[in-house]
N, C-alpha and C. Protein backbone atom coordinates (compact mmCIF):
# COMPACT_ATOMS: atom_id res chain seq x y z
N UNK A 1 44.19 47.16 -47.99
CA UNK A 1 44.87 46.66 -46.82
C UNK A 1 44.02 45.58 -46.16
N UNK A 2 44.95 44.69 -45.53
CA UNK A 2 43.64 43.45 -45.15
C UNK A 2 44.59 43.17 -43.54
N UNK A 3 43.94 42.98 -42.71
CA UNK A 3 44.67 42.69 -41.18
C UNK A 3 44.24 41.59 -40.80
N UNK A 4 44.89 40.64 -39.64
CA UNK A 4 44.57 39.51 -39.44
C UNK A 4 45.54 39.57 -38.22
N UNK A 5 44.98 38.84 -36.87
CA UNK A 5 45.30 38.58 -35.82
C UNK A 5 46.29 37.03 -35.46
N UNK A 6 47.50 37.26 -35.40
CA UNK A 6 48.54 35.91 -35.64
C UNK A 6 49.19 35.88 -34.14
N UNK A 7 49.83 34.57 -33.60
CA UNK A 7 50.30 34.98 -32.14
C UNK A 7 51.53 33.52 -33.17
N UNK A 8 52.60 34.03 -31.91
CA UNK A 8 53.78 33.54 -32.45
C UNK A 8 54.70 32.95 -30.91
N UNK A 9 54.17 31.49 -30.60
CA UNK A 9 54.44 30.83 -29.58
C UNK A 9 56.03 30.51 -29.04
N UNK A 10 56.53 30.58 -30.31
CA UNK A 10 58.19 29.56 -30.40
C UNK A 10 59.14 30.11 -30.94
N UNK A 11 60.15 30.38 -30.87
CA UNK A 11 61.16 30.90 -31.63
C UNK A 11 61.44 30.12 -33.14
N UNK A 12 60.67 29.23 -33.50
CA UNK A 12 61.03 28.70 -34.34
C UNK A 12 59.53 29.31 -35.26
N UNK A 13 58.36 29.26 -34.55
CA UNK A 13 57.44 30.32 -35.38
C UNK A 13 57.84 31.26 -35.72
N UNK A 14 58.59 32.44 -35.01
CA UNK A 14 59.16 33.52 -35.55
C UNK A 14 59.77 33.41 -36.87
N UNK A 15 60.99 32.51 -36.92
CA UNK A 15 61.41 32.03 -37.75
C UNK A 15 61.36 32.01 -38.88
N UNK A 16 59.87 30.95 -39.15
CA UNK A 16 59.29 30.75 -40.34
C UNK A 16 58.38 31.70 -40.76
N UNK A 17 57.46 32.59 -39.76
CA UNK A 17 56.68 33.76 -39.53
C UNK A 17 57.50 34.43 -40.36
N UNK A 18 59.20 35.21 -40.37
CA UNK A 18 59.70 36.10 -41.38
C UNK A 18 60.20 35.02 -42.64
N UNK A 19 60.28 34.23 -42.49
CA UNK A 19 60.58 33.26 -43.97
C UNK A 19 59.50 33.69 -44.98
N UNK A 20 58.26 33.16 -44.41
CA UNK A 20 57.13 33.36 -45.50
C UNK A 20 56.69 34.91 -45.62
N UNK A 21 56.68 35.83 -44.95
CA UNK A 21 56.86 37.16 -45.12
C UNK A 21 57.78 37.86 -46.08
N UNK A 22 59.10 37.62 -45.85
CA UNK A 22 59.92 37.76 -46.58
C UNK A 22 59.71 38.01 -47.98
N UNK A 23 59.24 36.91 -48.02
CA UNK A 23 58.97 36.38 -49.86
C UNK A 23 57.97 37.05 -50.38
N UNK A 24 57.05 38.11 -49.79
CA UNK A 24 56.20 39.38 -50.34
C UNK A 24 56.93 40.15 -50.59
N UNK A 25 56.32 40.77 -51.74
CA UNK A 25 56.65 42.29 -52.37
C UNK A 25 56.31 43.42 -52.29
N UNK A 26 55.52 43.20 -51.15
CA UNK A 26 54.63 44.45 -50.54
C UNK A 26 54.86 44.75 -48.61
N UNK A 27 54.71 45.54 -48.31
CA UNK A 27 54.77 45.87 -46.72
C UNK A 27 54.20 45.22 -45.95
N UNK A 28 54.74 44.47 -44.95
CA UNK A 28 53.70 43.94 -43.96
C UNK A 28 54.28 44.35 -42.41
N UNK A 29 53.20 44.98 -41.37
CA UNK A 29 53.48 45.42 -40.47
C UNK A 29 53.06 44.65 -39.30
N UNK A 30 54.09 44.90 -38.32
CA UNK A 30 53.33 43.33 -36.94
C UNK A 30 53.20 44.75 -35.80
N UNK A 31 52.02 44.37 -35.17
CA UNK A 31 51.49 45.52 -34.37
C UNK A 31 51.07 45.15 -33.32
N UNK A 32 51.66 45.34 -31.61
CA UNK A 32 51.50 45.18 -30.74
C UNK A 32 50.87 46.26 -29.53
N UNK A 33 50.47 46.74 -29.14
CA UNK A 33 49.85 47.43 -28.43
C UNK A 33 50.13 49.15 -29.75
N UNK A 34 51.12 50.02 -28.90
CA UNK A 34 51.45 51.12 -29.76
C UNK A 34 52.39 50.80 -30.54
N UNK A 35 53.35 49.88 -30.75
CA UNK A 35 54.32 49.18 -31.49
C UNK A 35 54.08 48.91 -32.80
N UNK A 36 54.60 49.59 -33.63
CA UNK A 36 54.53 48.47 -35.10
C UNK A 36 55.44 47.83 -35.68
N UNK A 37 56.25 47.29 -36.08
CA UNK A 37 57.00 47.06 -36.40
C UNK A 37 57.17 46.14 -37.92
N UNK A 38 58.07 46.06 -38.61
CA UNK A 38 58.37 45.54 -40.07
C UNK A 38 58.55 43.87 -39.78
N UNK A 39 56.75 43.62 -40.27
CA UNK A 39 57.05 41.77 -39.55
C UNK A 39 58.46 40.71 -40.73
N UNK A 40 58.91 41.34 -41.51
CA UNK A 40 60.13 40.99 -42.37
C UNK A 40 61.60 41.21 -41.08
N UNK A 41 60.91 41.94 -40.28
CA UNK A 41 62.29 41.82 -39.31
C UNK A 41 62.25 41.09 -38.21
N UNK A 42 62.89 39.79 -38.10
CA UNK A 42 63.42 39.16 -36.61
C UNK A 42 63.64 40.19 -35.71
N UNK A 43 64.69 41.03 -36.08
CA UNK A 43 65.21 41.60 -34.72
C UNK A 43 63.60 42.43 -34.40
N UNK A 44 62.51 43.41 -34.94
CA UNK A 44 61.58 43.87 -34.84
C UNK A 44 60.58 42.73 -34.05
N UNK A 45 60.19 41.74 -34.19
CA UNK A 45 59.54 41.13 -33.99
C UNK A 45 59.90 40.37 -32.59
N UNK A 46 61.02 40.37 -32.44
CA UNK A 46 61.46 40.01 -30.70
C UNK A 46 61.45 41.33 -30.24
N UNK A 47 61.31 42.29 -30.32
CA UNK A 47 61.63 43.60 -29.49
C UNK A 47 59.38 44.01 -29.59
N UNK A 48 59.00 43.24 -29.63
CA UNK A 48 57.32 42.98 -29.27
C UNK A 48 56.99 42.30 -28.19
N UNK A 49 55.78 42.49 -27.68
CA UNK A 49 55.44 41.25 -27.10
C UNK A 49 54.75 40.41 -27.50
N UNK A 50 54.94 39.15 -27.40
CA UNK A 50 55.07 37.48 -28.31
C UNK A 50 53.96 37.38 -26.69
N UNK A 51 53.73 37.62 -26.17
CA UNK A 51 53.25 36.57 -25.50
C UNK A 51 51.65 36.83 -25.17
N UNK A 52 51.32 38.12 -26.25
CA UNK A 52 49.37 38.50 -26.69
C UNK A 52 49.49 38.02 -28.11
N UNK A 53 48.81 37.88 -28.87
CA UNK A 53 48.58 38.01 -30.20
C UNK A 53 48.61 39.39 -30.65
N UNK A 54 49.69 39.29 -31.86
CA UNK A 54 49.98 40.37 -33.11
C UNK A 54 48.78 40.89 -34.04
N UNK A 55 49.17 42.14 -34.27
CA UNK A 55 47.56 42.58 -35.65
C UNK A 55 48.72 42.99 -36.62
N UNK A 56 48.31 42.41 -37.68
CA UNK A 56 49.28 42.34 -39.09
C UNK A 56 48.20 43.02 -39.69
N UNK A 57 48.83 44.28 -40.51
CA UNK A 57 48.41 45.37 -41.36
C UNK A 57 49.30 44.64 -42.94
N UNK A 58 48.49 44.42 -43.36
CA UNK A 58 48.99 43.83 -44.91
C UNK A 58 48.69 44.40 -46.12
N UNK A 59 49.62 45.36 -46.36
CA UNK A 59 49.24 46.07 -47.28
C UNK A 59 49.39 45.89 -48.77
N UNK A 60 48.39 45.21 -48.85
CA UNK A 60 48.49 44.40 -50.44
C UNK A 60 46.83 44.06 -50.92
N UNK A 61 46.04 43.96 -52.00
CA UNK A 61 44.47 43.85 -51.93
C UNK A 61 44.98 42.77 -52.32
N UNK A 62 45.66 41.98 -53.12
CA UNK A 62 46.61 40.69 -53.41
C UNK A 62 47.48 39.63 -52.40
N UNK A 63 46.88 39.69 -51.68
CA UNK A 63 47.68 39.05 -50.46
C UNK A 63 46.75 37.39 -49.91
N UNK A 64 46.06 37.12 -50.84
CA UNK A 64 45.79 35.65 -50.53
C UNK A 64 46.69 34.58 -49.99
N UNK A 65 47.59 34.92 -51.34
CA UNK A 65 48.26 33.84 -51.18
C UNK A 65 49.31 33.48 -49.90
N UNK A 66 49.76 35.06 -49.08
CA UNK A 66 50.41 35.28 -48.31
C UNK A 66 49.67 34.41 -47.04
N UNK A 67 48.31 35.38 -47.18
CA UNK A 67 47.14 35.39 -45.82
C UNK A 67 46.73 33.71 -45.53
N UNK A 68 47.40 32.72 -46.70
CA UNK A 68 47.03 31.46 -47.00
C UNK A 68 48.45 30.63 -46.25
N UNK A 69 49.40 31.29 -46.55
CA UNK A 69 50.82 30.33 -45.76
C UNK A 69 50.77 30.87 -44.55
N UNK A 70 50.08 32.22 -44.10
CA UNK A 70 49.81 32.24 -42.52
C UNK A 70 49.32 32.06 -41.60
N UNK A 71 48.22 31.38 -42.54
CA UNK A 71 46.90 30.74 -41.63
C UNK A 71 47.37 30.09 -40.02
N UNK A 72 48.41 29.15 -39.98
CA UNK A 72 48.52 28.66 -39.03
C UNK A 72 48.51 29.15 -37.89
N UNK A 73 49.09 30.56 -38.03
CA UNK A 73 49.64 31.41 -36.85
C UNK A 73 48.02 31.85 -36.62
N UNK A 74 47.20 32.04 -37.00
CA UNK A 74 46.14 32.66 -37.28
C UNK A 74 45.48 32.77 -35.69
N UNK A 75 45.00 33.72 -34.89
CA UNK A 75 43.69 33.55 -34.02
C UNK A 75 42.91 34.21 -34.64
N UNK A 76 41.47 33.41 -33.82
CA UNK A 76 40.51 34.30 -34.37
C UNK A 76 39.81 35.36 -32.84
């Protein structure tokens, strides 16, 4: 499992945030305080709060390539 801290400014980040998610074959979870939710779901991902930064639980040891189209969203 590999986690990484992403914040999601715009409705149009969301957007693309489940576009490139989507396209994994493995689980990825968006985690807001006690909240987790299935970051493959829009409706999940507005029912968060967008306005701290997300902790993504990525459950894949294979997930470069993912952890690589998400960089943008990325904080550190």
């Amino acid at each position: 499992m590999k986690q990484m801290s992403i914040m999601l400014t715009t409705i149009h980040d969301v957007k693309e945030f489940v576009s490139i998610t989507s396209l994994a074959d493995f689980d990825v979870d968006a985690i807001s305080g006690r909240y987790a939710v299935d970051a493959k779901s829009i409706i999940g991902l507005f029912s968060l709060d967008l306005g701290s930064p997300l902790t993504l639980n990525i459950y894949s040891d294979d997930c470069d390539g993912l952890v690589a189209a998400l960089r943008r969203f990325a904080v550190e």
